[in-house]
Protein backbone atom coordinates (compact mmCIF):
# COMPACT_ATOMS: atom_id res chain seq x y z
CA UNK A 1 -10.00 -2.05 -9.31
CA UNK A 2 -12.98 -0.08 -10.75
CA UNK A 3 -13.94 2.58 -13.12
CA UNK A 4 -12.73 5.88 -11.64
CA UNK A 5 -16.14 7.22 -11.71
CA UNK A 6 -17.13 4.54 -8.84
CA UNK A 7 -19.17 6.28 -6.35
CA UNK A 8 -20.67 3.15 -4.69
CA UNK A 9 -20.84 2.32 -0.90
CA UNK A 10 -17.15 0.43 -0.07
CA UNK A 11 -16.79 -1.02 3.65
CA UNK A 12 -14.28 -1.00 5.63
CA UNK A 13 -11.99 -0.99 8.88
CA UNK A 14 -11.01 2.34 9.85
CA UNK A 15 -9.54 4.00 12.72
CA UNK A 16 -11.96 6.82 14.12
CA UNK A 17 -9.17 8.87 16.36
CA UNK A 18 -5.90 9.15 17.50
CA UNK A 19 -5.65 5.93 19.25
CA UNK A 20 -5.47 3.45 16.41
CA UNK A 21 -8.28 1.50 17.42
CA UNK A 22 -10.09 0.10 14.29
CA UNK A 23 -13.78 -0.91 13.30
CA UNK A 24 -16.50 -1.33 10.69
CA UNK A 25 -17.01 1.99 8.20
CA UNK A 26 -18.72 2.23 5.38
CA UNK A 27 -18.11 4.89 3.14
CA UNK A 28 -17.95 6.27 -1.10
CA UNK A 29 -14.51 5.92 -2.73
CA UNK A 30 -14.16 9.17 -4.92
CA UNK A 31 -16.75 11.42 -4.21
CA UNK A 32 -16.16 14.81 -4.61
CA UNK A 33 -17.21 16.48 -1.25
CA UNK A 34 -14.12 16.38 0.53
CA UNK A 35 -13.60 14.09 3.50
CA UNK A 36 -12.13 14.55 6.96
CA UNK A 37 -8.60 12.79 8.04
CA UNK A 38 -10.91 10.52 10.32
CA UNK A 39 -12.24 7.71 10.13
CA UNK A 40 -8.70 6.73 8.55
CA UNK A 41 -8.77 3.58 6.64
CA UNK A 42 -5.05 2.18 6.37
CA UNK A 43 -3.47 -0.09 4.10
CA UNK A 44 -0.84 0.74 1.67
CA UNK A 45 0.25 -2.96 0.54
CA UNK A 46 -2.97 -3.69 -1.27
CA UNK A 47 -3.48 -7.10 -3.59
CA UNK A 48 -6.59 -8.52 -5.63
CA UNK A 49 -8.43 -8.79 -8.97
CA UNK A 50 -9.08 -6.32 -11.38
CA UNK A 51 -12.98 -5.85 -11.04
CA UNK A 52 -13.54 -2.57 -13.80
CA UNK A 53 -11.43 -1.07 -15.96
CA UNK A 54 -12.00 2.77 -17.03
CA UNK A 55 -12.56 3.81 -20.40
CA UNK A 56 -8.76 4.70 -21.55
CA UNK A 57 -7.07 1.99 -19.58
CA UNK A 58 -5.30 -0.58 -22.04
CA UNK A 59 -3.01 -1.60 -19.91
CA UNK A 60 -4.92 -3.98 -17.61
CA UNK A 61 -7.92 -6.20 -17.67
CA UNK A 62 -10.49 -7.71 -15.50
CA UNK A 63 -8.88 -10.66 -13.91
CA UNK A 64 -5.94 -9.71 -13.38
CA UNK A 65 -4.17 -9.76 -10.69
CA UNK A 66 -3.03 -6.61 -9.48
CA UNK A 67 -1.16 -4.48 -6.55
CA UNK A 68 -1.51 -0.78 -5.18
CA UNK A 69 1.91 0.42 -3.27
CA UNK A 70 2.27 3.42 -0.96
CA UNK A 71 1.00 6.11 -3.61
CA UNK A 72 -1.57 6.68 -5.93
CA UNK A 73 -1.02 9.99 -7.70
CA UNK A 74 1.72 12.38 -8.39
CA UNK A 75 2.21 15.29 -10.80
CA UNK A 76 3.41 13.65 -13.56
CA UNK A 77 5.33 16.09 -14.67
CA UNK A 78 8.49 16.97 -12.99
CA UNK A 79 11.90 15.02 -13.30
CA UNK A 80 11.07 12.23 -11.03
CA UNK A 81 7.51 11.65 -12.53
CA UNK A 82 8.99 11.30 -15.85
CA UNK A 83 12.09 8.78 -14.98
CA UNK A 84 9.28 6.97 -13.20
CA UNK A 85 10.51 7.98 -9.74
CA UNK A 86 6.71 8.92 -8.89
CA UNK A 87 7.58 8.30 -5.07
CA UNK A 88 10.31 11.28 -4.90
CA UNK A 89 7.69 13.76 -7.02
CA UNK A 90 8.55 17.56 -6.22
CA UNK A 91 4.71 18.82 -5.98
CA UNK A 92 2.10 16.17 -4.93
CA UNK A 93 2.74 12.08 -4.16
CA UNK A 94 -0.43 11.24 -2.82
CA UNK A 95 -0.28 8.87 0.19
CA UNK A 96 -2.59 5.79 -0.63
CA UNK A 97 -4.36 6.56 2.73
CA UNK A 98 -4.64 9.54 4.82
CA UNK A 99 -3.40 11.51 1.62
CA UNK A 100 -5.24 14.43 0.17
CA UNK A 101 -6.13 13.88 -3.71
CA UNK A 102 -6.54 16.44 -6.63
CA UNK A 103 -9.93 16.23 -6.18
CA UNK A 104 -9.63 17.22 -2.34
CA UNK A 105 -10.89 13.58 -1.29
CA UNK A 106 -8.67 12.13 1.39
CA UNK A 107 -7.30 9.05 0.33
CA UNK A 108 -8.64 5.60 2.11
CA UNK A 109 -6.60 2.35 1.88
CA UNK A 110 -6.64 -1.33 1.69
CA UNK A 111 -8.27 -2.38 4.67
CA UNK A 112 -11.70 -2.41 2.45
CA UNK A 113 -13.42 -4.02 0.29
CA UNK A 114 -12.51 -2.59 -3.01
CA UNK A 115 -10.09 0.73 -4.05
CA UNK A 116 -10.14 2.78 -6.62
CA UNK A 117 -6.66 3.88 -8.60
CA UNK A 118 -4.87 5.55 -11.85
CA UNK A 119 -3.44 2.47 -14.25
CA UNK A 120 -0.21 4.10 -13.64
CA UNK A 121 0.32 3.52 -9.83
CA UNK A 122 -1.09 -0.12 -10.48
CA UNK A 123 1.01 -3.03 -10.93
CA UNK A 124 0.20 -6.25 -12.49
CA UNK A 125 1.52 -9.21 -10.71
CA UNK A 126 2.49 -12.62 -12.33
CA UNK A 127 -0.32 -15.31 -11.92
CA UNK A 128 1.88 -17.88 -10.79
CA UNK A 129 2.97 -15.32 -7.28
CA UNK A 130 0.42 -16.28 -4.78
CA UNK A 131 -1.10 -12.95 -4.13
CA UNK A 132 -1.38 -12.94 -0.12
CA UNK A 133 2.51 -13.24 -0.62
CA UNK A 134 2.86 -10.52 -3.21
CA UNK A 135 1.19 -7.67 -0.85
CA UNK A 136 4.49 -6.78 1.12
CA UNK A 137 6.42 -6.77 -1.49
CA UNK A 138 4.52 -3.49 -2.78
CA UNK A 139 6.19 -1.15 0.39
CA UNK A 140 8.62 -3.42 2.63
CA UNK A 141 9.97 -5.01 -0.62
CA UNK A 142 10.73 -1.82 -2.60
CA UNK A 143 11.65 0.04 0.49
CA UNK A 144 14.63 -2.58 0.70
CA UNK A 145 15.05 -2.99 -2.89
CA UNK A 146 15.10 0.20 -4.08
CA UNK A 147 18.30 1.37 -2.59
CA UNK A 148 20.09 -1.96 -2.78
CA UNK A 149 19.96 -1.10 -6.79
CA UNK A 150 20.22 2.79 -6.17
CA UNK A 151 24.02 1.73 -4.01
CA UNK A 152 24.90 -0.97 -5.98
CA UNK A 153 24.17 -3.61 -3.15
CA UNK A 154 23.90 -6.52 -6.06
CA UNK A 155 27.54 -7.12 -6.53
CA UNK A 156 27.93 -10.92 -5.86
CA UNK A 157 30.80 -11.74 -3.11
CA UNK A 158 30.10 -8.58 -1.52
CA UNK A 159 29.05 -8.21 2.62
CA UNK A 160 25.61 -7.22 3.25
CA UNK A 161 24.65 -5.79 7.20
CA UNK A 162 21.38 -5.70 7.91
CA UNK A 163 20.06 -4.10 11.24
CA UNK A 164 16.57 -5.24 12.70
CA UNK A 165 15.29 -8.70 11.61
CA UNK A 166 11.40 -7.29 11.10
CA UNK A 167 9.37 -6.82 8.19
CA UNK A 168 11.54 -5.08 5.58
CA UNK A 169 14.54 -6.66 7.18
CA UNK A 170 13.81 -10.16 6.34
CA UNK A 171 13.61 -9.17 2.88
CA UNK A 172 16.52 -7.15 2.44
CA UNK A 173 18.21 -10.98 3.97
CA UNK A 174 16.28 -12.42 0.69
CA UNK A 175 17.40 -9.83 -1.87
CA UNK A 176 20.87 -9.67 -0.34
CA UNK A 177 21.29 -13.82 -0.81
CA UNK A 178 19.79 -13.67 -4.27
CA UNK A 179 21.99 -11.04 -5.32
CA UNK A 180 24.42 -13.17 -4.26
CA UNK A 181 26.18 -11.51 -0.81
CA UNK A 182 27.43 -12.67 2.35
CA UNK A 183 24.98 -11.36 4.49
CA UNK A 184 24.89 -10.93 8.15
CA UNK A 185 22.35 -10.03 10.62
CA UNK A 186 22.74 -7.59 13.32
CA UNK A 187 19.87 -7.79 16.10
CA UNK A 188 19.23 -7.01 20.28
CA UNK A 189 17.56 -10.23 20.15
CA UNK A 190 19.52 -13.53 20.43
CA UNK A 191 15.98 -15.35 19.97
CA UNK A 192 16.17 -14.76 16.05
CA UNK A 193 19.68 -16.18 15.31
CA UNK A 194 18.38 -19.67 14.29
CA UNK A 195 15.37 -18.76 12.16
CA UNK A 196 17.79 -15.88 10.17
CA UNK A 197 20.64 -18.39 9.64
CA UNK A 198 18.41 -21.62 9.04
CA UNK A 199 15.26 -20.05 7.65
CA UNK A 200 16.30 -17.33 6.05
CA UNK A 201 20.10 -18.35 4.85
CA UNK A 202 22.15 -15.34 6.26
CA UNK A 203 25.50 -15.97 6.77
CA UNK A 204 26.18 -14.62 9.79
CA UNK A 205 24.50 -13.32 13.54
CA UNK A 206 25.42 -10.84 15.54
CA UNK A 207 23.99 -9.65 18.53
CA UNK A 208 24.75 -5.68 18.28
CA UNK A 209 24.23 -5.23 21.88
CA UNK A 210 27.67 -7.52 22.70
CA UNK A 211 30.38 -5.59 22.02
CA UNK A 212 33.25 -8.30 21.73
CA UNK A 213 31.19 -9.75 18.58
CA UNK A 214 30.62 -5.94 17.09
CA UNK A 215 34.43 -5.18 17.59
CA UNK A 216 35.23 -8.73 15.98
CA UNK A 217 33.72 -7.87 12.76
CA UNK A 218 34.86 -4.22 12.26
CA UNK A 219 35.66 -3.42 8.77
CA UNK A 220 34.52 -6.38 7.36
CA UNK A 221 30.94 -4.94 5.89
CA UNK A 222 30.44 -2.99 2.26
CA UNK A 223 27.17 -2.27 2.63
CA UNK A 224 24.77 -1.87 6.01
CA UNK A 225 20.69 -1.28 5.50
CA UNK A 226 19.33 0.03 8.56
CA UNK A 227 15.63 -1.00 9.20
CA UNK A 228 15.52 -0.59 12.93
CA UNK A 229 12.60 2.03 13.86
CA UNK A 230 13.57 2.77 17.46
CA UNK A 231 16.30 4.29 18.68
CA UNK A 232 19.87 3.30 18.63
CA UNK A 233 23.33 4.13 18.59
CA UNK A 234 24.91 4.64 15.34
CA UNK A 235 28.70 4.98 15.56
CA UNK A 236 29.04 1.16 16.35
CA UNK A 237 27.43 0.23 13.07
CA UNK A 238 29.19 2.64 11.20
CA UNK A 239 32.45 0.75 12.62
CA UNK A 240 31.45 -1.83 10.73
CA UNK A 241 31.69 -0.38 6.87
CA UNK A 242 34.80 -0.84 5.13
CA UNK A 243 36.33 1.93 3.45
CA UNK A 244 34.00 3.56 1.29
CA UNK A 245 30.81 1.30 2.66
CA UNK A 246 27.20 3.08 2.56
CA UNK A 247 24.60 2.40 5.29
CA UNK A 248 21.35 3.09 4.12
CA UNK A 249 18.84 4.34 6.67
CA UNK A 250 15.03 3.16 5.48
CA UNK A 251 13.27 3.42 8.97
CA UNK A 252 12.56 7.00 10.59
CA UNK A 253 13.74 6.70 14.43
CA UNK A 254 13.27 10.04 16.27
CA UNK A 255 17.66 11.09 15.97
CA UNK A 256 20.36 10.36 14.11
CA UNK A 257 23.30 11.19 15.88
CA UNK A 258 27.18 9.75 15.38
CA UNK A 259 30.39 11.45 15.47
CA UNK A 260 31.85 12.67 12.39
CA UNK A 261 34.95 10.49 12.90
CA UNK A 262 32.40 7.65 11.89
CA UNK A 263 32.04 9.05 8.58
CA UNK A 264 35.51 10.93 7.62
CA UNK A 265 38.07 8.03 8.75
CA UNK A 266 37.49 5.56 5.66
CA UNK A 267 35.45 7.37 3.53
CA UNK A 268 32.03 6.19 5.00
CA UNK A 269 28.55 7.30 3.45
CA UNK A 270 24.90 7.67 4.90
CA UNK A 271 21.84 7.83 2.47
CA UNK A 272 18.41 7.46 3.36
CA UNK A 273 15.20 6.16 1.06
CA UNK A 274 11.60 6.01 1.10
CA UNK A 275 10.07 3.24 -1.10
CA UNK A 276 10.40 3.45 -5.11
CA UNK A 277 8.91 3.99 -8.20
CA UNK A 278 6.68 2.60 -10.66
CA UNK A 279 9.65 1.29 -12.97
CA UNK A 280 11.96 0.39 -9.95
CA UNK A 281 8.79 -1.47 -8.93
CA UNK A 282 8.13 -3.66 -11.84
CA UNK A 283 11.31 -4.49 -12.17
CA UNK A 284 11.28 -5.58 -8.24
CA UNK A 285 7.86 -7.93 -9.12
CA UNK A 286 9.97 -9.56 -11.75
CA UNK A 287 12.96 -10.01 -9.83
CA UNK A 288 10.75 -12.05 -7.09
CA UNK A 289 8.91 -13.92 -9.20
CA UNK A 290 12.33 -15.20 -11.21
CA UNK A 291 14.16 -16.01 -8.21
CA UNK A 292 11.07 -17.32 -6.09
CA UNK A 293 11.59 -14.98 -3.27
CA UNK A 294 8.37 -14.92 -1.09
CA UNK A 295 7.60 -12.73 1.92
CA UNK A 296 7.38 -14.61 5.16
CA UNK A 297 3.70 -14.27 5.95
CA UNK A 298 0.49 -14.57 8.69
CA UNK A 299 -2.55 -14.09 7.08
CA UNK A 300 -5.50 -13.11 9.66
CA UNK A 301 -8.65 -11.76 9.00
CA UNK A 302 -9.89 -8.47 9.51
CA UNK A 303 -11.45 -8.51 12.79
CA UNK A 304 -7.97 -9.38 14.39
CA UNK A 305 -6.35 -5.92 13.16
CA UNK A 306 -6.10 -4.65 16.32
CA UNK A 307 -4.72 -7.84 18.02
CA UNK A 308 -2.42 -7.35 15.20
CA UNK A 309 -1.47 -4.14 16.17
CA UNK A 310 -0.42 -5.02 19.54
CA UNK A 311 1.01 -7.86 18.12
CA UNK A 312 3.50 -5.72 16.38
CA UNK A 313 3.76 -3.68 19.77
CA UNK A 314 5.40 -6.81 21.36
CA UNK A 315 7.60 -7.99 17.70
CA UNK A 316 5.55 -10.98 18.08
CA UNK A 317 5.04 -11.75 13.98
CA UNK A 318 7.50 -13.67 11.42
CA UNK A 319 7.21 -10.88 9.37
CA UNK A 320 4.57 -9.86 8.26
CA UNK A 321 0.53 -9.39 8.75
CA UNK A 322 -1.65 -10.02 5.90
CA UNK A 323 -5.21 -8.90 6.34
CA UNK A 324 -7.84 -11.74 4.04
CA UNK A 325 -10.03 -8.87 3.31
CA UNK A 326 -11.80 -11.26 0.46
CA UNK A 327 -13.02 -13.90 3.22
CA UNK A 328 -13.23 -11.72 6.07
CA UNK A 329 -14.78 -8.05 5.03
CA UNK A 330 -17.97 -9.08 4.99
């Protein structure tokens, strides 16, 4: 993290079009001629150690260890700013990449060697967290967390669903055992039952696609989080919530369609949710470190991004990519 007056050359990966493809870029953080959308330099799950600090910032020092989320500004000023619920702000939540800034710089992310950012969308992260494991906690682990809290998904001896056994789903398994649940996993693919019920301690597997097993546990879930990007039906879930049960949707497939018997007959509830705030955040960071919940991780270096990519293409990671920009971005 440096000075916010850093106008030195930064290098980094970047994607130069529409078809993802990424290479080599070097460029200025924060200079104040504008940019274009492309090159786009992603990465919104961003660790390291503080490098600079700016003049008024009290609230960090060099060498510390620090994370950058999915945002890096926001007005400040409305309702959500001021509870600290920066990433539901009513005027302007800058994106940490591909976002356009109050200065009318586009915003350039994580895959680079250093990055620039306000105190107050920084987050310091406990020494003793290993910080390769920290980095998807900062938008897979709040984007499960944050509406666990928000729905009251911490009540021990509750059921916990969780749909798609990916990235943030792994974690919501994690959260949902440490708040103490009975959590069971509903996936397509038989091929994860052993690592979520040995690995990852769920209580339960069910492949959604059989409908004998989906029909044997109607009614028998309180809560459901949804992190399934593609496409899929969404009456047979809902079949699954007890009266009054919520199923939070955190992924963005292209519909959402069900019948509204799904919902009216027992009371049923759908909410959706984005990441979280600064405070929600924190709290999230502390909650991790306590309870020694760590992201399952592949760290790779930068010049196998796009093998990465395609990787992901095929669901062929356990659950997560972590790019070793230190050792790699050279």
């Amino acid at each position: 993290m440096s000075s916010l007056s850093a106008n030195e050359d930064c290098l980094g990966w970047a994607a130069r079009d529409a078809s993802g493809v990424l290479s080599p870029y070097s460029f200025n953080r924060r200079n104040g001629l504008g940019d274009s959308k492309y090159p786009l330099v992603p990465g919104h799950e961003i660790v390291g150690i503080v490098q600079e600090v700016g003049s008024n910032v009290n609230r960090f020092k060099v060498g510390d260890h620090v994370g950058v989320g999915t945002y890096v500004n926001s007005c400040r000023d409305c309702e959500y700013c001021n509870d600290e619920e920066e990433v539901n702000c009513e005027k302007r939540r800058v994106s940490t990449f591909n976002g356009v800034d109050d200065d009318g710089t586009i915003t350039k992310g994580g895959y680079s060697s250093y990055i620039v950012v306000h105190d107050r969308y920084c987050f310091r992260l406990p020494d003793a967290y290993p910080l390769a494991s920290a980095a998807p906690l900062l938008c897979a682990g709040i984007t499960v967390y944050s509406p666990m809290i928000r729905h009251k998904m911490n009540q021990p001896g509750k059921s916990l669903g969780v749909i798609g056994l990916g990235g943030l789903g792994h974690m919501a398994v994690k959260f949902g055992k440490a708040f103490g649940l009975n959590v069971t996993v509903l996936s397509t693919s038989i091929s994860k039952k052993e690592e979520a019920l040995t690995s990852l301690g769920a209580d339960k597997f069910v492949v959604s696609s059989d409908q004998e097993q989906m029909k044997a546990e109607a009614k028998s879930l309180d809560f459901i989080i949804d992190t399934a990007a593609g496409d899929h039906p969404f009456d047979p879930y809902l079949s699954l919530l007890k009266t009054g049960g919520v199923l939070v949707l955190v992924a963005f497939p292209s519909e959402v369609k069900f019948h509204p018997a799904s919902l009216n007959i027992g009371m049923k509830s759908v909410s959706g949710s984005l990441t979280g705030g600064t405070k929600l955040t924190r709290e999230m960071i502390d909650f991790c470190s306590t309870h020694k919940i760590y992201p399952n991780i592949e760290v790779i270096p930068i010049h196998h991004a796009n093998e990465a990519l395609e990787r992901l293409i095929k669901r062929d990671v356990r659950y997560r990519f972590v790019i070793d920009i230190e050792n790699s971005l050279k």
